[in-house]
N, C-alpha and C. Protein backbone atom coordinates (compact mmCIF):
# COMPACT_ATOMS: atom_id res chain seq x y z
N UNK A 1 5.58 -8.98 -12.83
CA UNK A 1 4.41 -9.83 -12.72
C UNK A 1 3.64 -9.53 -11.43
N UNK A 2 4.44 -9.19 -10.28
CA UNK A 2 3.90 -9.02 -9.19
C UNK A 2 2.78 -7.47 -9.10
N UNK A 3 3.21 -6.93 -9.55
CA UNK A 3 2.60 -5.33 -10.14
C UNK A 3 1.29 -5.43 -10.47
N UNK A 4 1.16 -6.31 -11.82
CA UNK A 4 0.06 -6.64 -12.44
C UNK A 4 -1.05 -7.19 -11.39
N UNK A 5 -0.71 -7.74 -10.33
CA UNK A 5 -1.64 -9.03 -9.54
C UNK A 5 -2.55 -7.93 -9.15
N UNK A 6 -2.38 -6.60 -8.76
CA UNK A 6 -3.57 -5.53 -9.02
C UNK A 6 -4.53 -5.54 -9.54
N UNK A 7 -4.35 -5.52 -10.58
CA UNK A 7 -5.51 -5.71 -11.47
C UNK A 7 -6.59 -6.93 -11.70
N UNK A 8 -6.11 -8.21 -10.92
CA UNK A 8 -6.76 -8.63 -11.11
C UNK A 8 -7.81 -9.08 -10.01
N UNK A 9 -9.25 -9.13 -10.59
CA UNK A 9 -10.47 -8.40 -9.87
C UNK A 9 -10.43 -9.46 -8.59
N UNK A 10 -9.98 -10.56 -8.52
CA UNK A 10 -10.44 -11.23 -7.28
C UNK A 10 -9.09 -11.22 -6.47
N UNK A 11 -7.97 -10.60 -7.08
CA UNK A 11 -6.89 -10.77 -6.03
C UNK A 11 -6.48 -9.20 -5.60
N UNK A 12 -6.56 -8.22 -6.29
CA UNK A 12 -6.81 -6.68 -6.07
C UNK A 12 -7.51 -6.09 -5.30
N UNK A 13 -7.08 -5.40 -3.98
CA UNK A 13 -8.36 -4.83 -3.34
C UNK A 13 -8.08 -3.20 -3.45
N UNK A 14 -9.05 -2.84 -3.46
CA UNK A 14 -9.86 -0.98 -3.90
C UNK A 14 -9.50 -0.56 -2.12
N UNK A 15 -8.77 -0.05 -2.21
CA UNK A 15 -8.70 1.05 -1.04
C UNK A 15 -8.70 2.72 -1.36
N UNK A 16 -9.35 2.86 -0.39
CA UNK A 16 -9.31 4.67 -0.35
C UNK A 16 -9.39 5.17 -2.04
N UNK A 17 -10.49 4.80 -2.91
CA UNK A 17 -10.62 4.77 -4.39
C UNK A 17 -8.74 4.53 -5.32
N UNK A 18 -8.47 3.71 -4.70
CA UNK A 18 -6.98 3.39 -5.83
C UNK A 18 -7.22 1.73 -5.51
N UNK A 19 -6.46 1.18 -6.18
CA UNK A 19 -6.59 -0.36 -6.30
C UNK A 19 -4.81 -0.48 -6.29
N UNK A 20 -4.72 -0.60 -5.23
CA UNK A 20 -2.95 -1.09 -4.65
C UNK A 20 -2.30 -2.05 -4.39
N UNK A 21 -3.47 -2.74 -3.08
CA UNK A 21 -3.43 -4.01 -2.04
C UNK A 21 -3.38 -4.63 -3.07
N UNK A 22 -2.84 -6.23 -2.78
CA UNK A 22 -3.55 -7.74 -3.07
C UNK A 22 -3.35 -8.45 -1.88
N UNK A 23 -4.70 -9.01 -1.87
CA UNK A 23 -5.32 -9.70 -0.51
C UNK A 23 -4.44 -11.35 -0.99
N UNK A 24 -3.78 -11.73 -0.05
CA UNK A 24 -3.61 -13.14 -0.10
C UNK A 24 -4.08 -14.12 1.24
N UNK A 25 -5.40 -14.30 0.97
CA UNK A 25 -6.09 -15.35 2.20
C UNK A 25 -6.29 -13.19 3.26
N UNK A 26 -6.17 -14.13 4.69
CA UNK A 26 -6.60 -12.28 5.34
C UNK A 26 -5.22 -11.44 5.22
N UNK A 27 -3.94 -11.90 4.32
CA UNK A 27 -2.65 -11.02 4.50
C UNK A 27 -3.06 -9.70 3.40
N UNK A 28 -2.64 -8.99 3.39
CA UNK A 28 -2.98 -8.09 2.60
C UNK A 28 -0.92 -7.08 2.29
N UNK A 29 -1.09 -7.00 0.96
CA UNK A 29 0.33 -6.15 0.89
C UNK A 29 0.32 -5.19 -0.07
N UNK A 30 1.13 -4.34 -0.83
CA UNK A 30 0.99 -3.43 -1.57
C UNK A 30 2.65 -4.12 -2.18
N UNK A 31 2.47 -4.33 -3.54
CA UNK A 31 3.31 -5.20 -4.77
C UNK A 31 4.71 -3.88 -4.44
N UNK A 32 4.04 -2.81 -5.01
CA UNK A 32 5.34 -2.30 -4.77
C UNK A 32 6.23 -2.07 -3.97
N UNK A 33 6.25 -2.19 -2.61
CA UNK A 33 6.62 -2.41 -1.69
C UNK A 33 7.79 -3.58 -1.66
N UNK A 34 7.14 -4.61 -1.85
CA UNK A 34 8.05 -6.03 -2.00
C UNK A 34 8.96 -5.52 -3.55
N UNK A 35 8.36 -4.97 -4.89
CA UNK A 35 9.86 -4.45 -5.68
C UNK A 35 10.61 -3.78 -5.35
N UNK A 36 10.39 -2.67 -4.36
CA UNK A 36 11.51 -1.88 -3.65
C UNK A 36 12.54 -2.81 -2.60
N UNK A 37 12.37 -3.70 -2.57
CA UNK A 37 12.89 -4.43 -1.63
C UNK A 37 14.13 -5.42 -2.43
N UNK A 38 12.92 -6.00 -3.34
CA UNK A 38 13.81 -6.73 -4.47
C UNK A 38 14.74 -6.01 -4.95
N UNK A 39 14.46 -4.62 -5.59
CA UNK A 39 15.41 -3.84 -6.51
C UNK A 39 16.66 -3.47 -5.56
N UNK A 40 16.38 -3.12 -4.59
CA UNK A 40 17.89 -2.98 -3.72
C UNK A 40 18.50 -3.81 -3.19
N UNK A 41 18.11 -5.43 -3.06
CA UNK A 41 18.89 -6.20 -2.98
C UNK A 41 19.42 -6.87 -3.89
N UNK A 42 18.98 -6.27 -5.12
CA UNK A 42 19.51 -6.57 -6.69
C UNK A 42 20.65 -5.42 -7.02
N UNK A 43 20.31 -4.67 -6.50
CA UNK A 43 21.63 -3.43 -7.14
C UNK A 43 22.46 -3.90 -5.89
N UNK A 44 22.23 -4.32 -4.46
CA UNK A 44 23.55 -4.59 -3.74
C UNK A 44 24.47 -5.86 -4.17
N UNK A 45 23.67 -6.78 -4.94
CA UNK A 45 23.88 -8.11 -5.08
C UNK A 45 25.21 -8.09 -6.41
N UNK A 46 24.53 -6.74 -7.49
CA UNK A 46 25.30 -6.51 -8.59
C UNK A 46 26.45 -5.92 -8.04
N UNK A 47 26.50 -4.85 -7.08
CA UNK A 47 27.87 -3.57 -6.94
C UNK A 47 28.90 -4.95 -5.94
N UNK A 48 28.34 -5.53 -5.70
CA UNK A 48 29.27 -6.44 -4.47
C UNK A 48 30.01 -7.38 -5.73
N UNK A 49 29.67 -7.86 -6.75
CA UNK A 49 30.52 -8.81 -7.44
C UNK A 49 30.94 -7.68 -7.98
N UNK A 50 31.27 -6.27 -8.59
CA UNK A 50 32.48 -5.90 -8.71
C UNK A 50 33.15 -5.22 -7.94
């Protein structure tokens, strides 16, 4: 869901001709960034319970 927030026109910002950012108020982040983050504390979260 977070991926998608790209696309949409008032929360998506156009940098350097690609559309990456989403602006929240003046914070600005790139979605994938925060899933790389998620996904490895999801595969550590899984290998630790076995």
């Amino acid at each position: 869901m977070i991926l998608v927030m790209v696309l949409i026109p008032s929360v998506g910002v156009e940098r350097n001709y690609s559309q990456r950012w989403v602006r929240i108020g003046s914070f600005m982040f790139q979605p994938s960034e925060v899933v790389k983050l998620g996904m490895i504390l999801y595969f550590v979260a899984m290998y630790a319970k076995k």
